[in-house]
PDB file of N, CA and C in Angstrom:
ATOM      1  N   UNK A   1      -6.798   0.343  -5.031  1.00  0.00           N
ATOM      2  CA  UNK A   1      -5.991   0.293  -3.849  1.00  0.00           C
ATOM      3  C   UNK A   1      -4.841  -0.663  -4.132  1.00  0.00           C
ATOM      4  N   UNK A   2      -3.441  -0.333  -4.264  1.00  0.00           N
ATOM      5  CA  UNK A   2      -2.303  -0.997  -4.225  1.00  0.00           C
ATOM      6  C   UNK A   2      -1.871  -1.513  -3.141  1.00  0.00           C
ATOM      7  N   UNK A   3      -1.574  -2.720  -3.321  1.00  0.00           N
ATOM      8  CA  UNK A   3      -0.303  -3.360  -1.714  1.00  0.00           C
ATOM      9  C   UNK A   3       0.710  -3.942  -2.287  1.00  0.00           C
ATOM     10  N   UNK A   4       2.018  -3.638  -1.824  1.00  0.00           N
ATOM     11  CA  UNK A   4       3.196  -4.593  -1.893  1.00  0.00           C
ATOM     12  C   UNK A   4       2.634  -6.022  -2.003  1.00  0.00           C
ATOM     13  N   UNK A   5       3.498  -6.553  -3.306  1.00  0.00           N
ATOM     14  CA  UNK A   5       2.967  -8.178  -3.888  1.00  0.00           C
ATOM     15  C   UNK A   5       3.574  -8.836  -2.322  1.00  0.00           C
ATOM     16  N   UNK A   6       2.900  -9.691  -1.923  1.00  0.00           N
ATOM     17  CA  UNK A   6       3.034 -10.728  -0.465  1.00  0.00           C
ATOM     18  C   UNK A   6       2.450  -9.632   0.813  1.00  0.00           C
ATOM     19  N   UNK A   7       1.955  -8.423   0.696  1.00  0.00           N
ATOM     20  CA  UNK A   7       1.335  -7.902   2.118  1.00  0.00           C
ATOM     21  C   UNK A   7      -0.211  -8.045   1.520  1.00  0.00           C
ATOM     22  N   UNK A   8      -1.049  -7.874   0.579  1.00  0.00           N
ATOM     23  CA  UNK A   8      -2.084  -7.905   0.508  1.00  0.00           C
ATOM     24  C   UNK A   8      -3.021  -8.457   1.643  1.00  0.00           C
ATOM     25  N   UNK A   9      -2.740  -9.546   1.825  1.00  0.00           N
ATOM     26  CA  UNK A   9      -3.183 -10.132   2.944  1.00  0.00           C
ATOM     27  C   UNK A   9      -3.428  -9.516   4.604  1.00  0.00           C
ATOM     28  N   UNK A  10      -1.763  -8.825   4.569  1.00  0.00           N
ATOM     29  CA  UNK A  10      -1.687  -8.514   5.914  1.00  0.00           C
ATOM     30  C   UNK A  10      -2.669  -7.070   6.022  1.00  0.00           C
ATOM     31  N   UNK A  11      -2.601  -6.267   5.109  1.00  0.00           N
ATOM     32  CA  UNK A  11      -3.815  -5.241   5.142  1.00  0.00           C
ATOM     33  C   UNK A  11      -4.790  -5.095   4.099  1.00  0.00           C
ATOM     34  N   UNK A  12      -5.632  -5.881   3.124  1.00  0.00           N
ATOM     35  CA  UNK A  12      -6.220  -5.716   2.803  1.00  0.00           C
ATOM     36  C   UNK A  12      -7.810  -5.962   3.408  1.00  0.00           C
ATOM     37  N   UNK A  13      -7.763  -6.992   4.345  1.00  0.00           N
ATOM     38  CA  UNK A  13      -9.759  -7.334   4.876  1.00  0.00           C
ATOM     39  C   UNK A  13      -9.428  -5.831   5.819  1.00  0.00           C
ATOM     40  N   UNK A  14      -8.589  -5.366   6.646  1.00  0.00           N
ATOM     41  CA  UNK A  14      -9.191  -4.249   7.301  1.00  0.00           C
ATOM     42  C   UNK A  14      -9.466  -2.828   6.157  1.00  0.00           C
ATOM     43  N   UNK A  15      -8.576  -2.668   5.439  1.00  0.00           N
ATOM     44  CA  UNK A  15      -8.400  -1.597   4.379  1.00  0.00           C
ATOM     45  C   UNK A  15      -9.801  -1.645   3.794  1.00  0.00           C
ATOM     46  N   UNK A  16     -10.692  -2.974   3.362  1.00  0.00           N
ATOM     47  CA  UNK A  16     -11.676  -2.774   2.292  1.00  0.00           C
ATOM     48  C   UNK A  16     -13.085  -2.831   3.718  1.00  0.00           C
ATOM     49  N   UNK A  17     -12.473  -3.187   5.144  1.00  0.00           N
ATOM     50  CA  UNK A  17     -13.891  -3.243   6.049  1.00  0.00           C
ATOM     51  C   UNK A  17     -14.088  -1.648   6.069  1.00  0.00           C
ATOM     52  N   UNK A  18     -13.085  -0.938   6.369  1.00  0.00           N
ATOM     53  CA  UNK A  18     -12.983   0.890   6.927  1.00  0.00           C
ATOM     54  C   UNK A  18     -13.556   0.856   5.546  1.00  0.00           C
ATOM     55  N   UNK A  19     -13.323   1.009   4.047  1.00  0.00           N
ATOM     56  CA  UNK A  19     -13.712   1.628   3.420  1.00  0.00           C
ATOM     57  C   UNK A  19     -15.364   1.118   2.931  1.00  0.00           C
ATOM     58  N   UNK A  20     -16.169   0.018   3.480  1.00  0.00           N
ATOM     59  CA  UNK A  20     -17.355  -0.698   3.424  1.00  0.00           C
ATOM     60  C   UNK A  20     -17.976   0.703   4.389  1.00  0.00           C
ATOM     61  N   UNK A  21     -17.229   0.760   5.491  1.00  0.00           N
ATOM     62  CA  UNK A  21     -17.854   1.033   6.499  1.00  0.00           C
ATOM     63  C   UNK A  21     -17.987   2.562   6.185  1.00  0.00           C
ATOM     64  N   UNK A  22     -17.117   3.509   6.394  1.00  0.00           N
ATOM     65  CA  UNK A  22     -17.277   4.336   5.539  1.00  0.00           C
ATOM     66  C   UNK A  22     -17.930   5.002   4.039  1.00  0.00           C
ATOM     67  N   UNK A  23     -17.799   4.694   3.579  1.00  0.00           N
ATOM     68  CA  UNK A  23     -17.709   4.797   2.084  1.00  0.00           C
ATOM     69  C   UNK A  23     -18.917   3.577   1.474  1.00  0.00           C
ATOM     70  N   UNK A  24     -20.009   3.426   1.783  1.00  0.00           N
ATOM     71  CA  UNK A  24     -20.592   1.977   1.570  1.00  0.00           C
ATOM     72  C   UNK A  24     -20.900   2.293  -0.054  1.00  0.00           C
ATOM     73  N   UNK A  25     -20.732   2.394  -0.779  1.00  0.00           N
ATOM     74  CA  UNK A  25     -20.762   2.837  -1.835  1.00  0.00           C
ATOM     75  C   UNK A  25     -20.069   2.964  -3.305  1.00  0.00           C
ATOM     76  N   UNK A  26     -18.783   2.833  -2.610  1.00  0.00           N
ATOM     77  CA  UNK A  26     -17.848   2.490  -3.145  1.00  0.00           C
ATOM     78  C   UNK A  26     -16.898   1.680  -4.269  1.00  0.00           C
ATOM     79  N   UNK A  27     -16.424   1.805  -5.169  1.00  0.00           N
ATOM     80  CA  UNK A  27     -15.956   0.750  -5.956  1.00  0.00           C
ATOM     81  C   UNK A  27     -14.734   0.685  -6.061  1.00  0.00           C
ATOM     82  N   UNK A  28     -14.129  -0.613  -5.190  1.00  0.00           N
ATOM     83  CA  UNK A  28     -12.399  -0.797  -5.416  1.00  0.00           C
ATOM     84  C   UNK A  28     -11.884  -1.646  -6.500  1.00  0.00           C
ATOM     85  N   UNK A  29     -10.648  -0.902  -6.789  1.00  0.00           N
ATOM     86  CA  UNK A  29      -9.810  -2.179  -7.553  1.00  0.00           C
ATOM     87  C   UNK A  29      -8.878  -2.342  -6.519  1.00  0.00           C
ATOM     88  N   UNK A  30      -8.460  -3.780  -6.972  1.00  0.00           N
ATOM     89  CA  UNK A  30      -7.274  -4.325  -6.017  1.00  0.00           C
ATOM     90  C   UNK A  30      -6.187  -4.197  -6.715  1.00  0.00           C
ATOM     91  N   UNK A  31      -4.766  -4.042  -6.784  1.00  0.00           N
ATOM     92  CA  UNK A  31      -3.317  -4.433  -7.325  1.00  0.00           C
ATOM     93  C   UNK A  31      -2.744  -4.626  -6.131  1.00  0.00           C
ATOM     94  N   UNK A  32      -1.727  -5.711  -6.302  1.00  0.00           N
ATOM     95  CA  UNK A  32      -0.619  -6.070  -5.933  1.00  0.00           C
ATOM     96  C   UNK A  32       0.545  -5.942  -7.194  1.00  0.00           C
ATOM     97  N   UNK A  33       1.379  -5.122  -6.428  1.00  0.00           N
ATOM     98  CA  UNK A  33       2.661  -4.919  -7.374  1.00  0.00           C
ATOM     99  C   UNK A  33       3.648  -4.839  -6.703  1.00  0.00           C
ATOM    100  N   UNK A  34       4.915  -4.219  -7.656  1.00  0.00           N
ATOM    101  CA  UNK A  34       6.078  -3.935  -6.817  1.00  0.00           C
ATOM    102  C   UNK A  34       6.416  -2.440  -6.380  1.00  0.00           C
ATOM    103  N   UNK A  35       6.809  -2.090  -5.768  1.00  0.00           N
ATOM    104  CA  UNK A  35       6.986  -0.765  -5.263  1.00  0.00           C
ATOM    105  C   UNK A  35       6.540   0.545  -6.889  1.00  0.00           C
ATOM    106  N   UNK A  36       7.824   0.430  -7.368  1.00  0.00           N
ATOM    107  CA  UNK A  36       7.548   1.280  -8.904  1.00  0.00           C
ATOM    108  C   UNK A  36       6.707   0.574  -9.699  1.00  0.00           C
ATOM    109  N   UNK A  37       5.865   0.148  -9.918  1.00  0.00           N
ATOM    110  CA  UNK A  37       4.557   0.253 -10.088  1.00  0.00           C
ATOM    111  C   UNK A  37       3.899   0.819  -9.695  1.00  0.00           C
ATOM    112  N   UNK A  38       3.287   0.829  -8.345  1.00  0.00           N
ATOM    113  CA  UNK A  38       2.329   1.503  -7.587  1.00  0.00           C
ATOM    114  C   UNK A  38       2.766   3.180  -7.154  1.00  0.00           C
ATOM    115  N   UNK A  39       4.037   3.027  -7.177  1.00  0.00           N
ATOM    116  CA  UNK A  39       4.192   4.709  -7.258  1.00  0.00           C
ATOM    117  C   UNK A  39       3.725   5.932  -8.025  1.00  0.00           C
ATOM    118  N   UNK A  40       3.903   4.918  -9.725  1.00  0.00           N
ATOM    119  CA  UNK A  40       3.563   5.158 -11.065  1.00  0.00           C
ATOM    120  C   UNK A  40       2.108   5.239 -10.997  1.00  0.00           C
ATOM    121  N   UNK A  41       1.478   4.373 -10.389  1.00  0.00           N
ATOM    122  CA  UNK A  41       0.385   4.645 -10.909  1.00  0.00           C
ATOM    123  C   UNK A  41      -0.601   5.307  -9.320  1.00  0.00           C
ATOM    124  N   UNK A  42       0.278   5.202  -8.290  1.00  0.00           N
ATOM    125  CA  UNK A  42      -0.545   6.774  -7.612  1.00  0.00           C
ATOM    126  C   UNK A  42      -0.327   8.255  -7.868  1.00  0.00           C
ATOM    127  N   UNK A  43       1.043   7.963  -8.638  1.00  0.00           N
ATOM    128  CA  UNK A  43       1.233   9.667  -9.088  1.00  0.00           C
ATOM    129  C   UNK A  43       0.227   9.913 -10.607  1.00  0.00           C
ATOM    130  N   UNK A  44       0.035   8.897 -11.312  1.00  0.00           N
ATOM    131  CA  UNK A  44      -1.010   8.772 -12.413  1.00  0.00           C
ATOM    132  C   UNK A  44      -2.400   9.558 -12.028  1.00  0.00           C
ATOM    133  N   UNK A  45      -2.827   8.686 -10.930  1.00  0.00           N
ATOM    134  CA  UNK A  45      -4.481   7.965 -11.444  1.00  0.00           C
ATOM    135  C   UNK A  45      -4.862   8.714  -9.970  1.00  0.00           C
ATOM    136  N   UNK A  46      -4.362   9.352  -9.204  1.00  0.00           N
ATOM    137  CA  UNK A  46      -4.704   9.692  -7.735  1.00  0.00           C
ATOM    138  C   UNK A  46      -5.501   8.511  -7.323  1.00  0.00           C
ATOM    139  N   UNK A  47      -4.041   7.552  -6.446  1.00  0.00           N
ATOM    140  CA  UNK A  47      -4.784   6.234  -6.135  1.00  0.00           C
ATOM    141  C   UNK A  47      -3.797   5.983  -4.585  1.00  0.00           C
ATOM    142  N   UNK A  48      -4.677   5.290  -3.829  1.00  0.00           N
ATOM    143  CA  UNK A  48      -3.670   5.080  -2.572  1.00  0.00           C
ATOM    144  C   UNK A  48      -3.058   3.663  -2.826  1.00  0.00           C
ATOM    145  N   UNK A  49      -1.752   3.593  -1.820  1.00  0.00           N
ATOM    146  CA  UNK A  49      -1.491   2.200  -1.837  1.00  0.00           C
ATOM    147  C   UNK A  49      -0.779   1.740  -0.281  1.00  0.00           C
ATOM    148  N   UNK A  50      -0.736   0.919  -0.176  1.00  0.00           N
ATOM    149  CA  UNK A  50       0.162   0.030   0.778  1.00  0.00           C
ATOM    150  C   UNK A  50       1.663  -0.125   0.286  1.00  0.00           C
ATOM    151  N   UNK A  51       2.603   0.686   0.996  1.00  0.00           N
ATOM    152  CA  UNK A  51       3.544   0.615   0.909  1.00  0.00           C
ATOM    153  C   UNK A  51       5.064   1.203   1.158  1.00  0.00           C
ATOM    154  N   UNK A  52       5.972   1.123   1.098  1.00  0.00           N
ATOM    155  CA  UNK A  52       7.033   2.078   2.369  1.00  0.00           C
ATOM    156  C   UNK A  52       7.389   2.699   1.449  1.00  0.00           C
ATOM    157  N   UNK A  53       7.894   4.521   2.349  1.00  0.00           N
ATOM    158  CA  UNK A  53       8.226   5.366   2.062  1.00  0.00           C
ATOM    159  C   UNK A  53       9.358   5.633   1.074  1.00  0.00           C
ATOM    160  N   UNK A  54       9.083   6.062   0.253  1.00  0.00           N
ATOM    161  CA  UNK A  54      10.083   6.259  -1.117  1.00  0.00           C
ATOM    162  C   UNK A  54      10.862   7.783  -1.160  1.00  0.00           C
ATOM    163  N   UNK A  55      12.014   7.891  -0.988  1.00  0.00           N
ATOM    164  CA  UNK A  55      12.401   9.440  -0.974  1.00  0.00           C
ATOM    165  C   UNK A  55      12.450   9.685  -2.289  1.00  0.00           C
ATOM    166  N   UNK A  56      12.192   9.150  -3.529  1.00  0.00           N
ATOM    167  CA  UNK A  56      12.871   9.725  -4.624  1.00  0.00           C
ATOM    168  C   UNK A  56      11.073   9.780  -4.968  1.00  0.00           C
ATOM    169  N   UNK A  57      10.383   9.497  -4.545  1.00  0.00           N
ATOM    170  CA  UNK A  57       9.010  10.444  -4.630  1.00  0.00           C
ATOM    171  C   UNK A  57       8.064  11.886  -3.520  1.00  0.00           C
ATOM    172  N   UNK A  58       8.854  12.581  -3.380  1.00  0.00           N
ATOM    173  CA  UNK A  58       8.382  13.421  -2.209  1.00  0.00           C
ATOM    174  C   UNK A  58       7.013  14.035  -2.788  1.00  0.00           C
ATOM    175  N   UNK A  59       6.773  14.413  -3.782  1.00  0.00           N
ATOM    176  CA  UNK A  59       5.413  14.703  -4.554  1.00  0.00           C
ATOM    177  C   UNK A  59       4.377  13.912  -3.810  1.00  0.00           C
ATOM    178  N   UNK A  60       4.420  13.036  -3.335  1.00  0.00           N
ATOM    179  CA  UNK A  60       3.745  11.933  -2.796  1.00  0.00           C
ATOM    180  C   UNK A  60       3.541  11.953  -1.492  1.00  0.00           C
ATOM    181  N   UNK A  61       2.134  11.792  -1.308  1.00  0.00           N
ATOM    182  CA  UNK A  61       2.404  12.347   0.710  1.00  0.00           C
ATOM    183  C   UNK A  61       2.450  10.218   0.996  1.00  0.00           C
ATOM    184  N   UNK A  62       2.565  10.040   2.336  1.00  0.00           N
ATOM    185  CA  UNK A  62       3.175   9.099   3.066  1.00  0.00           C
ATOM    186  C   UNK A  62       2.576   9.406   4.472  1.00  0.00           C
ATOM    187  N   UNK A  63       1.601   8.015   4.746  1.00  0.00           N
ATOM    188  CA  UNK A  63       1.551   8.089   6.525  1.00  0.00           C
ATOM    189  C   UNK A  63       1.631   6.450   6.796  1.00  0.00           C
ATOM    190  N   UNK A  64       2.404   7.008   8.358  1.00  0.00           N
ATOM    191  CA  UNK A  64       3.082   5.643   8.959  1.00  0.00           C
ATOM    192  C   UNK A  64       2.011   4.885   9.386  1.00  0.00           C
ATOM    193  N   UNK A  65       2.157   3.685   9.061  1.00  0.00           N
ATOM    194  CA  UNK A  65       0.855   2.958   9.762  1.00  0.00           C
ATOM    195  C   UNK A  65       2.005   1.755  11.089  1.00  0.00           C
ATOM    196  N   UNK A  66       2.762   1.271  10.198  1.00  0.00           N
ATOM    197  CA  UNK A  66       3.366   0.075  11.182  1.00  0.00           C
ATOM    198  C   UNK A  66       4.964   0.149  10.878  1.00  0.00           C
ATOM    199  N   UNK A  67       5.762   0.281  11.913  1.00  0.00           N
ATOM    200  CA  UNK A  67       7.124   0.204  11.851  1.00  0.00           C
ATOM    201  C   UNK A  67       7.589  -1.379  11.965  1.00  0.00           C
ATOM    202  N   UNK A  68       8.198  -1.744  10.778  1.00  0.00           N
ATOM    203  CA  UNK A  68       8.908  -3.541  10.310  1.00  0.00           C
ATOM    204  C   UNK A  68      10.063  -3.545  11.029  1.00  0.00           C
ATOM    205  N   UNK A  69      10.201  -4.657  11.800  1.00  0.00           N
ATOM    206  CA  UNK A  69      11.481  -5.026  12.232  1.00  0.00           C
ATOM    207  C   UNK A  69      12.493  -5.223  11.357  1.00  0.00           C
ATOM    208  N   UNK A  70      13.660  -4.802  11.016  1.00  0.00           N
ATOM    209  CA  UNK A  70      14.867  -5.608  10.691  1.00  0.00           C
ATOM    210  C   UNK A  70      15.350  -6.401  10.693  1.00  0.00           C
ATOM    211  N   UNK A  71      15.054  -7.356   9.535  1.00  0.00           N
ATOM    212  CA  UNK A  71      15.488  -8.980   9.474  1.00  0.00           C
ATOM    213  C   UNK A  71      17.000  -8.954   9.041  1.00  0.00           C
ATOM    214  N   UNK A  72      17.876  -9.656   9.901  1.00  0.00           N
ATOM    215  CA  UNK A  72      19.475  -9.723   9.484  1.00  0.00           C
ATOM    216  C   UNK A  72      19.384 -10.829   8.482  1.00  0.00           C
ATOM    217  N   UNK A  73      20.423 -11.219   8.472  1.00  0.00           N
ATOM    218  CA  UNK A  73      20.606 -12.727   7.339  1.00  0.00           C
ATOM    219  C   UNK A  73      20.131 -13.947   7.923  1.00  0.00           C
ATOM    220  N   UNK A  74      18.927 -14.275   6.811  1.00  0.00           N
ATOM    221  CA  UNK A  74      18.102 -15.274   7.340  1.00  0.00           C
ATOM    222  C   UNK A  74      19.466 -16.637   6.920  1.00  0.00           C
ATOM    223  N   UNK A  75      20.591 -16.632   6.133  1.00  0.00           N
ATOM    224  CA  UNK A  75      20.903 -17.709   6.014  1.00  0.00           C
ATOM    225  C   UNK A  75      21.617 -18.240   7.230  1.00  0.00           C
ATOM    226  N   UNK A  76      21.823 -17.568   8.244  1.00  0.00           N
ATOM    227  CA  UNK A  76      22.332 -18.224   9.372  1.00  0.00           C
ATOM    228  C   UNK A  76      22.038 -19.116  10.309  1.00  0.00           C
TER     229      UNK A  76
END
């Protein structure tokens, strides 16, 4: 299971409770990477990940979980 390097946190304890709960059986790996990484290696290895929609992979299915606000310029 892939997540964007710095979200791991924000979805990984529910991601691995559903799949305990489900799936009790189960054996995960974790990565944190950067976007092309994890693209690479879900179009590889048939692997899911955490992470936003890429148009230059449409081969790739995509479901919305949480819409991110738009941060303007934090230097202000």
């Amino acid at each position: 299971m892939g997540f964007l390097t710095g979200h791991e946190l924000t979805w990984m304890p529910e991601a691995l409770r559903i799949l305990r709960d489900e799936l009790p059986n189960i054996d995960v790996m974790i990565s944190s990477q950067y976007p092309r990484y994890l693209l690479r290696a879900c179009r590889r290895k048939n692997r899911c990940a955490f992470l936003r929609k890429e148009r230059a992979m449409p081969d790739l299915a995509f479901r919305l979980l949480v819409k991110e606000p738009l941060v303007g310029d934090l230097a202000k």
